[in-house]
PDB file of N, CA and C in Angstrom:
ATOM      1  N   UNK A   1     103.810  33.411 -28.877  1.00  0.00           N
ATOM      2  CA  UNK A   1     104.414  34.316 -29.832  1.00  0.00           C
ATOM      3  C   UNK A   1     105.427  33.522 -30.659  1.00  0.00           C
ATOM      4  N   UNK A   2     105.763  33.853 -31.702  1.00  0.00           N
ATOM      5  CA  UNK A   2     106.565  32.956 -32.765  1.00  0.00           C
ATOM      6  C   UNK A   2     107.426  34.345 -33.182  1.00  0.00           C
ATOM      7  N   UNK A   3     108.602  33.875 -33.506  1.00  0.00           N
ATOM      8  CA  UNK A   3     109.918  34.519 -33.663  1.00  0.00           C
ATOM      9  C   UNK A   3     110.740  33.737 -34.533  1.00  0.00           C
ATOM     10  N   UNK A   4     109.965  32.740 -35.126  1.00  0.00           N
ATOM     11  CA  UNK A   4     111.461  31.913 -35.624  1.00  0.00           C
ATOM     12  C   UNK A   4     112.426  32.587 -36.807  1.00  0.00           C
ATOM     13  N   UNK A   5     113.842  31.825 -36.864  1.00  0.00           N
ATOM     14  CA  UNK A   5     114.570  32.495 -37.638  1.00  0.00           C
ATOM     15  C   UNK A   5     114.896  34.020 -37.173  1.00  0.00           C
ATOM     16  N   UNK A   6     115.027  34.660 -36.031  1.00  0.00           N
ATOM     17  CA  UNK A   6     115.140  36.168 -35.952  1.00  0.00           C
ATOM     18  C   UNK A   6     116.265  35.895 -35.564  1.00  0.00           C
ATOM     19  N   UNK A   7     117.108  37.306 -35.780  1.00  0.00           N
ATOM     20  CA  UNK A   7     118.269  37.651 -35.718  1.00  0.00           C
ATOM     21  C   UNK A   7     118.448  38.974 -34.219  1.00  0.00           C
ATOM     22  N   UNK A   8     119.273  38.283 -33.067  1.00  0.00           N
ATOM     23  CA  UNK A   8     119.240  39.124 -32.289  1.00  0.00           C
ATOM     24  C   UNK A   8     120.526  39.309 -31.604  1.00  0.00           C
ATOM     25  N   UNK A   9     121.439  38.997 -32.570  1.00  0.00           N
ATOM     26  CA  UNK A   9     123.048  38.966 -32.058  1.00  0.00           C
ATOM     27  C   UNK A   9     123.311  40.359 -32.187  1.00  0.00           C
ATOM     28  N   UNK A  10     124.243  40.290 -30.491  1.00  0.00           N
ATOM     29  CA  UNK A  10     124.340  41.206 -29.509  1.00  0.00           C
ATOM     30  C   UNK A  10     123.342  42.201 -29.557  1.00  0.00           C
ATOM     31  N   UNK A  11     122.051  41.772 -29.338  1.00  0.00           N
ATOM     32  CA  UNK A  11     120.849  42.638 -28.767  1.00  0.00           C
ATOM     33  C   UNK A  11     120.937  42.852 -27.043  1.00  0.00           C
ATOM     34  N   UNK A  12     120.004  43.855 -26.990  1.00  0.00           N
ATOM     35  CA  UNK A  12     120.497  44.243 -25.122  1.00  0.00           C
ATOM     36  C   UNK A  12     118.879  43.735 -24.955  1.00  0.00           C
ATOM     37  N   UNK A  13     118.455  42.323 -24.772  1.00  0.00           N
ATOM     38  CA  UNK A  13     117.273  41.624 -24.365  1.00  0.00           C
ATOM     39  C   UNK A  13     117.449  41.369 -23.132  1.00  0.00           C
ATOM     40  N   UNK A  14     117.686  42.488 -22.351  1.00  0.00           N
ATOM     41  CA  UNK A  14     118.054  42.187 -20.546  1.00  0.00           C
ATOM     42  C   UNK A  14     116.221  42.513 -20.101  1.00  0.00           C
ATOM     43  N   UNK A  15     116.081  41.148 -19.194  1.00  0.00           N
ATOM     44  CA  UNK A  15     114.510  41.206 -18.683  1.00  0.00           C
ATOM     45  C   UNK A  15     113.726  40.768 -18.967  1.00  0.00           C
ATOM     46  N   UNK A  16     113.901  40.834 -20.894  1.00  0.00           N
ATOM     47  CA  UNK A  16     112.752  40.565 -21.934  1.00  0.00           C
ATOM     48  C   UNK A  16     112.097  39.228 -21.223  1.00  0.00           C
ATOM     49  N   UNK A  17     110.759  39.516 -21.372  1.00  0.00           N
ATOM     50  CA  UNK A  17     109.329  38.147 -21.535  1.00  0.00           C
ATOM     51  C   UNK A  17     109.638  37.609 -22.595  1.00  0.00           C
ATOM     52  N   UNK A  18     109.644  36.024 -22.951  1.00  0.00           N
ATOM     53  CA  UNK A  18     110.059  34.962 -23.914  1.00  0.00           C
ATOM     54  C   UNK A  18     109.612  34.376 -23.376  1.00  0.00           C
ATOM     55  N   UNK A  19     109.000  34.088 -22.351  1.00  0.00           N
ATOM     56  CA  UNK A  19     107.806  32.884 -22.141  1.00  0.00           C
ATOM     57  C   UNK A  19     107.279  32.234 -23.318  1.00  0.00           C
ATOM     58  N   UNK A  20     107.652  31.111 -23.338  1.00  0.00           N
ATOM     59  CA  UNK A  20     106.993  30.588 -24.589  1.00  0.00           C
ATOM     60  C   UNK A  20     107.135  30.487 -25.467  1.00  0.00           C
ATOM     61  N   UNK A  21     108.024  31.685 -25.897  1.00  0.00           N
ATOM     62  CA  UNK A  21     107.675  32.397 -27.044  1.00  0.00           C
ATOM     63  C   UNK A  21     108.741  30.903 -28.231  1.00  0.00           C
ATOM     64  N   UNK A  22     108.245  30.840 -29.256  1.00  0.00           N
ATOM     65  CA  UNK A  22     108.895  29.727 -30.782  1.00  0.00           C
ATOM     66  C   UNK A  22     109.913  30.683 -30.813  1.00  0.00           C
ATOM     67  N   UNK A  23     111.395  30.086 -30.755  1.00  0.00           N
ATOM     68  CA  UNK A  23     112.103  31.285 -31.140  1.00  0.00           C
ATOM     69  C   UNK A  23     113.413  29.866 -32.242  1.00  0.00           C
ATOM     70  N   UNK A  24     112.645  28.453 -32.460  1.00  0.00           N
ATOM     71  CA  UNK A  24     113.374  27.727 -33.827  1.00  0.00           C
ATOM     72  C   UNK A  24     114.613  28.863 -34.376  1.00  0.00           C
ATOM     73  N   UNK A  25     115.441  28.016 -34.032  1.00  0.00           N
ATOM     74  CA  UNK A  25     116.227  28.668 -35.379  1.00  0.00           C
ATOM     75  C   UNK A  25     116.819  30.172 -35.439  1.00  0.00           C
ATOM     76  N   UNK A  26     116.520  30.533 -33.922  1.00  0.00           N
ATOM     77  CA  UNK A  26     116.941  32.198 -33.895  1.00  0.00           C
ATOM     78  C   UNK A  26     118.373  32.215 -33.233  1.00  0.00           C
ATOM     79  N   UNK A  27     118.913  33.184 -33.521  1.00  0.00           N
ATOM     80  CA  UNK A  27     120.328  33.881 -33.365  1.00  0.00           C
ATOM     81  C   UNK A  27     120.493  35.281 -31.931  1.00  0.00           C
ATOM     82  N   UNK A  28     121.284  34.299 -31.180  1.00  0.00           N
ATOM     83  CA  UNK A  28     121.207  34.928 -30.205  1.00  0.00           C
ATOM     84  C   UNK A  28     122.624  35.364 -29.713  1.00  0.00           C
ATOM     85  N   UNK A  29     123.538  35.394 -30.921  1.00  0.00           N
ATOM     86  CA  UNK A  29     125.021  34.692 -30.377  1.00  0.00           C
ATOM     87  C   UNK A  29     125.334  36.433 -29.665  1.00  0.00           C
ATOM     88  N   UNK A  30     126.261  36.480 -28.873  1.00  0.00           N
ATOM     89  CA  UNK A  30     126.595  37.685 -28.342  1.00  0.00           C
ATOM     90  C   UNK A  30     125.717  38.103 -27.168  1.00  0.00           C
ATOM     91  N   UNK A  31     124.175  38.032 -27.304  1.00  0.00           N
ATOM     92  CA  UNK A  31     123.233  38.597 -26.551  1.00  0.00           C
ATOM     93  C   UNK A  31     123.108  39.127 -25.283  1.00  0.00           C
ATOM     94  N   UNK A  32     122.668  40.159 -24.981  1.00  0.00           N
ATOM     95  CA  UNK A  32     122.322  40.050 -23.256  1.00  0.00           C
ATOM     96  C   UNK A  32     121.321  39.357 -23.250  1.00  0.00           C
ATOM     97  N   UNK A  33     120.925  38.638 -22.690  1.00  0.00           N
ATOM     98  CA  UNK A  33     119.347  38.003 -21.934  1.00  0.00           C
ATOM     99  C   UNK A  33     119.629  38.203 -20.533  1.00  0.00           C
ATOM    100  N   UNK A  34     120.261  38.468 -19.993  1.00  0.00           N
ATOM    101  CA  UNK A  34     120.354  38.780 -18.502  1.00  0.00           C
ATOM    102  C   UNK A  34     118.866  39.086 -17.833  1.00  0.00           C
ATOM    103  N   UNK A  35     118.544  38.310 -17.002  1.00  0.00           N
ATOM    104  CA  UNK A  35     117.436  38.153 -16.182  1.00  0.00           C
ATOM    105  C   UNK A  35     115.822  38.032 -17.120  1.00  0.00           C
ATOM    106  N   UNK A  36     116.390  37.541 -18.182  1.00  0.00           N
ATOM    107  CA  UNK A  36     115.373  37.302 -19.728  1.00  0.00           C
ATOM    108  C   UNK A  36     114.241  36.267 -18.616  1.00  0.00           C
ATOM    109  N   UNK A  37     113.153  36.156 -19.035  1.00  0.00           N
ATOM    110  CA  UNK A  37     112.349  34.782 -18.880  1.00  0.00           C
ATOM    111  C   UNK A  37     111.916  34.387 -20.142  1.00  0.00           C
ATOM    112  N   UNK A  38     112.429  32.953 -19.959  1.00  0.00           N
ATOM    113  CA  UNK A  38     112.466  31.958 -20.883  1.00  0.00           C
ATOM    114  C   UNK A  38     111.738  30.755 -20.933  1.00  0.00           C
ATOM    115  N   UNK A  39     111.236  30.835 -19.701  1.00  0.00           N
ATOM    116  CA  UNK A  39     110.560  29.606 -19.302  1.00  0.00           C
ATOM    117  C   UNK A  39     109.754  29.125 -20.321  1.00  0.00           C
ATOM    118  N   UNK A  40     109.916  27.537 -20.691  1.00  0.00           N
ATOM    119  CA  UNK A  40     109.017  27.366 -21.605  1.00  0.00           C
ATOM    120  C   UNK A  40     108.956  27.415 -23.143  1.00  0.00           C
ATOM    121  N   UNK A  41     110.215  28.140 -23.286  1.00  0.00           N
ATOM    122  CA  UNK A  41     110.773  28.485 -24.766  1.00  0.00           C
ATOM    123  C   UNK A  41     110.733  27.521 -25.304  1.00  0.00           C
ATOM    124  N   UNK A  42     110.700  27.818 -26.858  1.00  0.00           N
ATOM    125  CA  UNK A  42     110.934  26.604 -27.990  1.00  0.00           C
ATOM    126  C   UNK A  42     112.214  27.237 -28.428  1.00  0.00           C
ATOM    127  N   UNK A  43     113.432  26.664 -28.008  1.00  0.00           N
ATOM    128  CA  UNK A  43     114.707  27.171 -28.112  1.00  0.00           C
ATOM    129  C   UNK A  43     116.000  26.044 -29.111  1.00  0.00           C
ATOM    130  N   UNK A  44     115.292  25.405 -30.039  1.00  0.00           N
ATOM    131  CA  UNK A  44     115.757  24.189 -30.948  1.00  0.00           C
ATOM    132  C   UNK A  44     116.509  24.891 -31.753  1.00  0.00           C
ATOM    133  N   UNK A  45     117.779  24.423 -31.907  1.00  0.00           N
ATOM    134  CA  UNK A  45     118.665  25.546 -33.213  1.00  0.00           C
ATOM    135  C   UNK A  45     119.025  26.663 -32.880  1.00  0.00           C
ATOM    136  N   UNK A  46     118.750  27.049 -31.920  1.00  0.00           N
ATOM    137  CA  UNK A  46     119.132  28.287 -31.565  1.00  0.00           C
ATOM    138  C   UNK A  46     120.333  28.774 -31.195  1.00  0.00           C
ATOM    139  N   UNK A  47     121.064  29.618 -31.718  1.00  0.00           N
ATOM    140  CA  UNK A  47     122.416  29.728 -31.257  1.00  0.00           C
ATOM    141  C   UNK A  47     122.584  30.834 -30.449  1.00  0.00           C
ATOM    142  N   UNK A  48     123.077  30.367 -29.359  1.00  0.00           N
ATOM    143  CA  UNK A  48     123.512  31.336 -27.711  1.00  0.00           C
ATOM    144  C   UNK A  48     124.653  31.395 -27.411  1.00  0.00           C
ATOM    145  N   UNK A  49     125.526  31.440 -28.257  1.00  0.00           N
ATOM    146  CA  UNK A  49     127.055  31.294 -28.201  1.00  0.00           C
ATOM    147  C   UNK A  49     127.235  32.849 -27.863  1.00  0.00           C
ATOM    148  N   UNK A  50     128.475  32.757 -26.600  1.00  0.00           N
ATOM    149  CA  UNK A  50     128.683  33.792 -26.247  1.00  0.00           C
ATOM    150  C   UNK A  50     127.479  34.855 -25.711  1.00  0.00           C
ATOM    151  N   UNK A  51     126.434  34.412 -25.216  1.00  0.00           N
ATOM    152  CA  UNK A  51     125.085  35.020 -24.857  1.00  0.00           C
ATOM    153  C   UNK A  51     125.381  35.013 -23.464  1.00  0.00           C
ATOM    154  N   UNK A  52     124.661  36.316 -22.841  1.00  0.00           N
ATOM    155  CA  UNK A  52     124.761  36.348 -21.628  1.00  0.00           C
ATOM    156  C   UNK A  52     123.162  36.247 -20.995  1.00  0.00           C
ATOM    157  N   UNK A  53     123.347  34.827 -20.033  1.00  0.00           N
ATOM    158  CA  UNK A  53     121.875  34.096 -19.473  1.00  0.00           C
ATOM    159  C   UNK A  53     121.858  34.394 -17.992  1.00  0.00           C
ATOM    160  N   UNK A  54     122.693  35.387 -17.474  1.00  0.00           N
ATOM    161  CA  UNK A  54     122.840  35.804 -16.226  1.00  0.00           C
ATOM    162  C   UNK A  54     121.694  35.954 -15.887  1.00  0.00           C
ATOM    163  N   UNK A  55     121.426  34.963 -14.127  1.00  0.00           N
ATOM    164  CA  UNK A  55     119.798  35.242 -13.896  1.00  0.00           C
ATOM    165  C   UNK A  55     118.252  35.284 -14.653  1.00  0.00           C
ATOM    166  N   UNK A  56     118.607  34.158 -15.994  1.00  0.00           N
ATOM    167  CA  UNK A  56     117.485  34.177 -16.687  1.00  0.00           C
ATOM    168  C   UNK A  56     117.017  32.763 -15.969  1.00  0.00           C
ATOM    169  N   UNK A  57     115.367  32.893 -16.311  1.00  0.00           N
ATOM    170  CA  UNK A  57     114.775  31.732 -16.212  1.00  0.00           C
ATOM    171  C   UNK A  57     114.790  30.924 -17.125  1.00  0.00           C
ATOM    172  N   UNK A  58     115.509  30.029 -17.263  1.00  0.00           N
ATOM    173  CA  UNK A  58     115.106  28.399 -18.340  1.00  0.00           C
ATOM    174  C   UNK A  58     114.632  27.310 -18.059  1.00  0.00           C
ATOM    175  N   UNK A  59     113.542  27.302 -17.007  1.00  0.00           N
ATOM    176  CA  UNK A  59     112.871  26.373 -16.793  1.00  0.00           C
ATOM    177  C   UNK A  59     112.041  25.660 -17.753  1.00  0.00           C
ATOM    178  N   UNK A  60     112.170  24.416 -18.211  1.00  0.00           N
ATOM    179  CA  UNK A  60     111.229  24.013 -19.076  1.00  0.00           C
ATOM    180  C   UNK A  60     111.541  24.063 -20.544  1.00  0.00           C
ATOM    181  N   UNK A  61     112.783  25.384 -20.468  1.00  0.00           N
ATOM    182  CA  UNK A  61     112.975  25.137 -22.117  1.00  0.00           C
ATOM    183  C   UNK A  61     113.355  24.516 -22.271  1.00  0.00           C
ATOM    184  N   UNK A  62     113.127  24.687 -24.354  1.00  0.00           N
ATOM    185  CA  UNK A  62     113.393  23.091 -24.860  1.00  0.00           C
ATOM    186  C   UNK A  62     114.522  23.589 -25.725  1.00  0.00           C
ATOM    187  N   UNK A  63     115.919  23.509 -24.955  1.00  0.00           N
ATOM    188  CA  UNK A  63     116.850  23.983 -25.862  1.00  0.00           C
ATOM    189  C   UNK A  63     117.610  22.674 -26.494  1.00  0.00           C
ATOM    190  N   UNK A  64     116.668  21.655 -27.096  1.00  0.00           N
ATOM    191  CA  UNK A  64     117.086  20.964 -27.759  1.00  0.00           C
ATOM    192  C   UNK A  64     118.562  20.071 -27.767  1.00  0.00           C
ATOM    193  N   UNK A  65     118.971  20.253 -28.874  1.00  0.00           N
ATOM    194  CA  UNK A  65     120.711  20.216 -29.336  1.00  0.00           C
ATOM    195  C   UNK A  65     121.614  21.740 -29.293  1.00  0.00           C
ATOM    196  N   UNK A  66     120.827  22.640 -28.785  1.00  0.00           N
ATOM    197  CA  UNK A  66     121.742  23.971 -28.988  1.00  0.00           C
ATOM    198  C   UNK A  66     122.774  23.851 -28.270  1.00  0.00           C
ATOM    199  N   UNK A  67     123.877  25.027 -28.850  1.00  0.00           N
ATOM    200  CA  UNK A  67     124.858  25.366 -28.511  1.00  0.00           C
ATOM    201  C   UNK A  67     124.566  26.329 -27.251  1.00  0.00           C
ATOM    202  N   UNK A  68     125.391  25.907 -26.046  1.00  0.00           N
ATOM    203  CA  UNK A  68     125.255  27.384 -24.794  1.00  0.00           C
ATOM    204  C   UNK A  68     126.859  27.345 -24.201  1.00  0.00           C
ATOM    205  N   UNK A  69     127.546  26.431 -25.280  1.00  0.00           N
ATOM    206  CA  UNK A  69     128.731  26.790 -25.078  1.00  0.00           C
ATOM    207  C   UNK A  69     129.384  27.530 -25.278  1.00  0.00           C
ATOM    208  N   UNK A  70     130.807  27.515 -25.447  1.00  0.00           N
ATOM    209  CA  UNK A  70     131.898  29.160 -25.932  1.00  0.00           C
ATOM    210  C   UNK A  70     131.482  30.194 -25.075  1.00  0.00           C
ATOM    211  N   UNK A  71     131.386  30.013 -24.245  1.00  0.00           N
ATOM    212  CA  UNK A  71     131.344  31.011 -22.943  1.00  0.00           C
ATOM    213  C   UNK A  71     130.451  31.425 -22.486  1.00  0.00           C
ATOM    214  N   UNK A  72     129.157  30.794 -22.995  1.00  0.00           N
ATOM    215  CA  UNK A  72     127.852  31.755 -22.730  1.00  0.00           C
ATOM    216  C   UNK A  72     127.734  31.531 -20.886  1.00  0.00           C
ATOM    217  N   UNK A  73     127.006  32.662 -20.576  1.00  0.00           N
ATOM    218  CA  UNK A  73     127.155  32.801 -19.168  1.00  0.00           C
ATOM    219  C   UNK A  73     125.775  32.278 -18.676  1.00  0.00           C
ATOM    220  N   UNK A  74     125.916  31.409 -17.645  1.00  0.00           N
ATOM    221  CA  UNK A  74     124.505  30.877 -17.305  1.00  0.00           C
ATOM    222  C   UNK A  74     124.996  31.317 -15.326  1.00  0.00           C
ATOM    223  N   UNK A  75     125.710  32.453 -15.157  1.00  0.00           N
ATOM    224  CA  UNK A  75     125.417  32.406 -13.888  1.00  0.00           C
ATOM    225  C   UNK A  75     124.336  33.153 -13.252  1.00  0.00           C
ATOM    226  N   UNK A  76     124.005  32.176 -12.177  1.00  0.00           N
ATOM    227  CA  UNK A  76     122.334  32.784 -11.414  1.00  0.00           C
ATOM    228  C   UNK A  76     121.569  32.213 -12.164  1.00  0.00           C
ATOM    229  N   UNK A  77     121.311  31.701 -13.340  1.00  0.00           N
ATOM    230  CA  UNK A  77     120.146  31.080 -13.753  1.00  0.00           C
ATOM    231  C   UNK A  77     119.595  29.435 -13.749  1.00  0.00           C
ATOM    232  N   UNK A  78     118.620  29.626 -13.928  1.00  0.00           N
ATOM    233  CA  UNK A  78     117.644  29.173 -13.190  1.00  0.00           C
ATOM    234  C   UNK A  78     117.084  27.645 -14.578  1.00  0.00           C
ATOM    235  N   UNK A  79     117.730  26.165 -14.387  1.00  0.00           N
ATOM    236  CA  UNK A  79     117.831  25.522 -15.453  1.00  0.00           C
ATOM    237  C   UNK A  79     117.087  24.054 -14.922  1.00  0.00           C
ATOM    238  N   UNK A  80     116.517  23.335 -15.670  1.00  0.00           N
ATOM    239  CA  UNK A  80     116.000  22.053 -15.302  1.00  0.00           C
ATOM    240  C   UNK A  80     116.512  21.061 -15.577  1.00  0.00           C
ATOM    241  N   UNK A  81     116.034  19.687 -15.363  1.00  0.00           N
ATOM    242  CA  UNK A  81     116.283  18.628 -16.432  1.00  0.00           C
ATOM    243  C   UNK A  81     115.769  19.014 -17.653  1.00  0.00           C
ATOM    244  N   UNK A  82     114.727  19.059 -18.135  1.00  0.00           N
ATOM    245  CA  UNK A  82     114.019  19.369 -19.018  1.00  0.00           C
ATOM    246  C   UNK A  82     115.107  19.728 -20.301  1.00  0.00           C
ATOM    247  N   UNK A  83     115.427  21.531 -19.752  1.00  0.00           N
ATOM    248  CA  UNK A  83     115.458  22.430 -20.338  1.00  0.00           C
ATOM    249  C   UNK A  83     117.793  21.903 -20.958  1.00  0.00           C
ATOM    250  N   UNK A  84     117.985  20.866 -19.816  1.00  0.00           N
ATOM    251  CA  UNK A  84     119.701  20.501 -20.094  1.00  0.00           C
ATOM    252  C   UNK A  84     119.708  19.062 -20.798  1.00  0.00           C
ATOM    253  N   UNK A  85     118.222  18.635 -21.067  1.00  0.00           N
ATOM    254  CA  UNK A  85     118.649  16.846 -21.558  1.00  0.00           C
ATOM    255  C   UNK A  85     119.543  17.010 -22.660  1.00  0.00           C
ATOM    256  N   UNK A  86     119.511  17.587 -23.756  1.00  0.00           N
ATOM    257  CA  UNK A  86     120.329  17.449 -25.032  1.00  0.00           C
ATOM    258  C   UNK A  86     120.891  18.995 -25.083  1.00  0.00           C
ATOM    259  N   UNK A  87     121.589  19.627 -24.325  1.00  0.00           N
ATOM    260  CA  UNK A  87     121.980  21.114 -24.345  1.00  0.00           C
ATOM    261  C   UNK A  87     123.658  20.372 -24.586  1.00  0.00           C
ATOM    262  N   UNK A  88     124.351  21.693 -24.955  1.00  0.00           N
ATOM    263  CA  UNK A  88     126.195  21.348 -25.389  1.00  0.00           C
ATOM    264  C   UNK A  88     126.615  22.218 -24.611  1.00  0.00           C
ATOM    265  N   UNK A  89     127.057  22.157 -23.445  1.00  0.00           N
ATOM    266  CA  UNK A  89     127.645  22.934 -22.558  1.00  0.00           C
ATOM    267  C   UNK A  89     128.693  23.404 -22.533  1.00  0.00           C
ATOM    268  N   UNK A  90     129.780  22.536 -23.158  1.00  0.00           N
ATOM    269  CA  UNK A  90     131.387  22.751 -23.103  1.00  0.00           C
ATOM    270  C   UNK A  90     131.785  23.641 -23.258  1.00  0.00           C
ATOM    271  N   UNK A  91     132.178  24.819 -22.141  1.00  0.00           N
ATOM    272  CA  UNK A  91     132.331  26.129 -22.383  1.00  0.00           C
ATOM    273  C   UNK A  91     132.116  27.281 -21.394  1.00  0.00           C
ATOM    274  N   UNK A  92     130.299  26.636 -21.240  1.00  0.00           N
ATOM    275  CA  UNK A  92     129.762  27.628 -20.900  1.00  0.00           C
ATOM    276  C   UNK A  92     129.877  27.815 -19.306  1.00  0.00           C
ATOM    277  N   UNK A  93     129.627  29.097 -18.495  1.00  0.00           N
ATOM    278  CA  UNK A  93     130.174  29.339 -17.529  1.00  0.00           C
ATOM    279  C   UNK A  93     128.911  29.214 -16.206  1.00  0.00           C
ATOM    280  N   UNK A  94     129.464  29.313 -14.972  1.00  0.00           N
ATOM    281  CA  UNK A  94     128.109  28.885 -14.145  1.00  0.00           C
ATOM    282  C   UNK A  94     128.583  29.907 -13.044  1.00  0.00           C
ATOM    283  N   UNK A  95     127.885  29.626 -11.842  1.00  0.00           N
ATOM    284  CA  UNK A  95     128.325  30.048 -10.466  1.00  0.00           C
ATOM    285  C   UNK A  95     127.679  29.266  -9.395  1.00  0.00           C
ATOM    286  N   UNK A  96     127.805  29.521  -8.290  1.00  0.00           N
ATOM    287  CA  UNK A  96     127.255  28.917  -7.045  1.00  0.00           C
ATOM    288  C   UNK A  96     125.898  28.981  -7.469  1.00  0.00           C
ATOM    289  N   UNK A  97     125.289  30.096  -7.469  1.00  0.00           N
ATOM    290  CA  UNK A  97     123.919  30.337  -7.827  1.00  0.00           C
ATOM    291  C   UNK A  97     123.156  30.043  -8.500  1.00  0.00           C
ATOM    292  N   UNK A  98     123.755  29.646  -9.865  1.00  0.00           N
ATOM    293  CA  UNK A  98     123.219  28.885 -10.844  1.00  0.00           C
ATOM    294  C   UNK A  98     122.528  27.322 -10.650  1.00  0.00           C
ATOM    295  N   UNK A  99     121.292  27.291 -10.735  1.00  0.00           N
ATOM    296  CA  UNK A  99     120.126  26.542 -10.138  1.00  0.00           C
ATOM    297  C   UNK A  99     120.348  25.893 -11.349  1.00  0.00           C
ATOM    298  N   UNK A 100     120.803  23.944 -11.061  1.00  0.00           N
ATOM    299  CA  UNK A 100     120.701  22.567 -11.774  1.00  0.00           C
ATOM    300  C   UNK A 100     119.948  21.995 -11.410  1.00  0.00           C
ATOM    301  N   UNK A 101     118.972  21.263 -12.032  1.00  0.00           N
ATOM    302  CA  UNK A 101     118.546  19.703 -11.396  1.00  0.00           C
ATOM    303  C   UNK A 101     119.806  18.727 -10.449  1.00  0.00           C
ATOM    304  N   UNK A 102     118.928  18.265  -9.623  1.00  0.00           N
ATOM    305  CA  UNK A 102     119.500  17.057  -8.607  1.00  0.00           C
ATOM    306  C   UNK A 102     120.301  16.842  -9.413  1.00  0.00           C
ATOM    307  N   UNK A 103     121.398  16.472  -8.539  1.00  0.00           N
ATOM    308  CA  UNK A 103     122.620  15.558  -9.307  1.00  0.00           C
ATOM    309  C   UNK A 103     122.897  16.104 -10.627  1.00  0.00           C
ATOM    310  N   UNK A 104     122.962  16.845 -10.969  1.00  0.00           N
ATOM    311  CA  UNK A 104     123.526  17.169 -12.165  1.00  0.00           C
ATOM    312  C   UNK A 104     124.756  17.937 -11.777  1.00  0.00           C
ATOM    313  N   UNK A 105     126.011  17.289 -12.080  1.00  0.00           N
ATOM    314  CA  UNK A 105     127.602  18.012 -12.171  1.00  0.00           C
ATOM    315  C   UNK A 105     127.656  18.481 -13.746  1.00  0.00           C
ATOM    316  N   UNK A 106     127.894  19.835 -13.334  1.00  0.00           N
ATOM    317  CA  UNK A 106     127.930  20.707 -14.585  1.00  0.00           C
ATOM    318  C   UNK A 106     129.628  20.439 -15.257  1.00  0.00           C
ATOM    319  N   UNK A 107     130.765  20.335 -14.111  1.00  0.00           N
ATOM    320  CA  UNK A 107     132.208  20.035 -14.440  1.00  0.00           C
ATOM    321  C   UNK A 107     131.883  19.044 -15.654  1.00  0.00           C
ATOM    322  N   UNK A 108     131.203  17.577 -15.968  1.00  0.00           N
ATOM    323  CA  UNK A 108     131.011  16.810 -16.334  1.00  0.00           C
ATOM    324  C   UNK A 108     130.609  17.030 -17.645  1.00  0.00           C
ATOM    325  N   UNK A 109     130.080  18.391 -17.959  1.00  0.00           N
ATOM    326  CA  UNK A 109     129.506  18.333 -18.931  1.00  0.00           C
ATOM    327  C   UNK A 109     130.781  19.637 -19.688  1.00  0.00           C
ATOM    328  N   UNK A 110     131.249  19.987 -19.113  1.00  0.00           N
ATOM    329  CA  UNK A 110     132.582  20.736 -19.886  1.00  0.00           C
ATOM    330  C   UNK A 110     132.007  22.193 -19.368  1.00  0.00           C
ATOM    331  N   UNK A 111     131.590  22.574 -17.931  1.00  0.00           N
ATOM    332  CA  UNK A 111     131.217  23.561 -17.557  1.00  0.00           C
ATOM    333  C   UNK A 111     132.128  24.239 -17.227  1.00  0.00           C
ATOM    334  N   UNK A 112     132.031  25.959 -16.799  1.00  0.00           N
ATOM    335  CA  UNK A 112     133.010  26.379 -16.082  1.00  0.00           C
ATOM    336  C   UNK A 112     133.043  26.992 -14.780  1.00  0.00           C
ATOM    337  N   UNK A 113     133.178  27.100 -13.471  1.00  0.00           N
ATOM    338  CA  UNK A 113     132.685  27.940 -12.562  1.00  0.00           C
ATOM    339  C   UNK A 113     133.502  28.584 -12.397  1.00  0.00           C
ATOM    340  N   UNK A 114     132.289  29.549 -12.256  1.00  0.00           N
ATOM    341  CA  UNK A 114     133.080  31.353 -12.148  1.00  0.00           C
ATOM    342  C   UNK A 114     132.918  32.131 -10.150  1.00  0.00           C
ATOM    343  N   UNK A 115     133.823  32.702  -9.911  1.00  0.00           N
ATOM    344  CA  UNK A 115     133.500  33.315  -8.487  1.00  0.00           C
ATOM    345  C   UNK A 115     131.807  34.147  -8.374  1.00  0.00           C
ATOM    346  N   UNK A 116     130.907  34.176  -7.725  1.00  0.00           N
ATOM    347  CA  UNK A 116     129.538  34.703  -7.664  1.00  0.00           C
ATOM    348  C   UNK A 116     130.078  36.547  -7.604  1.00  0.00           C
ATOM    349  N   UNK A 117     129.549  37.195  -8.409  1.00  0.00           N
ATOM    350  CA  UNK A 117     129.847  38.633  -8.739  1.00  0.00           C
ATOM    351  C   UNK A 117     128.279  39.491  -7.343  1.00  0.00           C
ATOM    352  N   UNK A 118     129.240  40.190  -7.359  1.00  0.00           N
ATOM    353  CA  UNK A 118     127.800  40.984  -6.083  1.00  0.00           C
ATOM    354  C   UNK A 118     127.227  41.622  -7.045  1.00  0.00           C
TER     355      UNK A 118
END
């Protein structure tokens, strides 16, 4: 599915299928994606600032050079090498739960950890 260029700041995309889906260049700033699957995304340009990635899958995406900093929430989700080689973290927030590749210290990259919410 192709999406590029869409506009989805502060949309309630909690759950949404994005498998795959081309989403170049789309606007996500504010967002819920909470428990979104993403796996696989074409996520280049995309801005996730302030997006909430609680429990989403990002395995595999290709979030390029994007921004997932300024607070965006990546706790509980689910992230690769792949999907963190060229990602800008400084900001963005994590938890225990939040699934990295080996050896990857998120502190390092200007992460933040947050207490795990029930």
């Amino acid at each position: 599915m192709k999406l590029e260029g869409a506009h989805f700041d502060g949309a309630n995309l909690q759950s949404a299928n994005l498998r795959s889906t081309d989403l170049y260049w789309s606007n996500f700033f504010l967002a819920d994606l909470s428990g979104a699957d993403l796996e696989g995304a074409q996520l280049q340009g995309v801005d996730l600032k302030g997006a909430i990635l609680i429990n989403a899958n990002l395995r595999n995406a290709n979030l390029g050079r994007d921004n997932l900093g300024g607070s965006t929430s990546l706790q509980g989700a689910i992230l690769d090498a792949g999907s963190l080689k060229f990602a800008k973290l400084d900001g963005a927030e994590y938890d225990a739960k939040t699934v990295f590749p080996e050896d990857f210290d998120p502190k390092k990259f200007g992460m933040i950890e947050r207490p795990v919410k029930d």
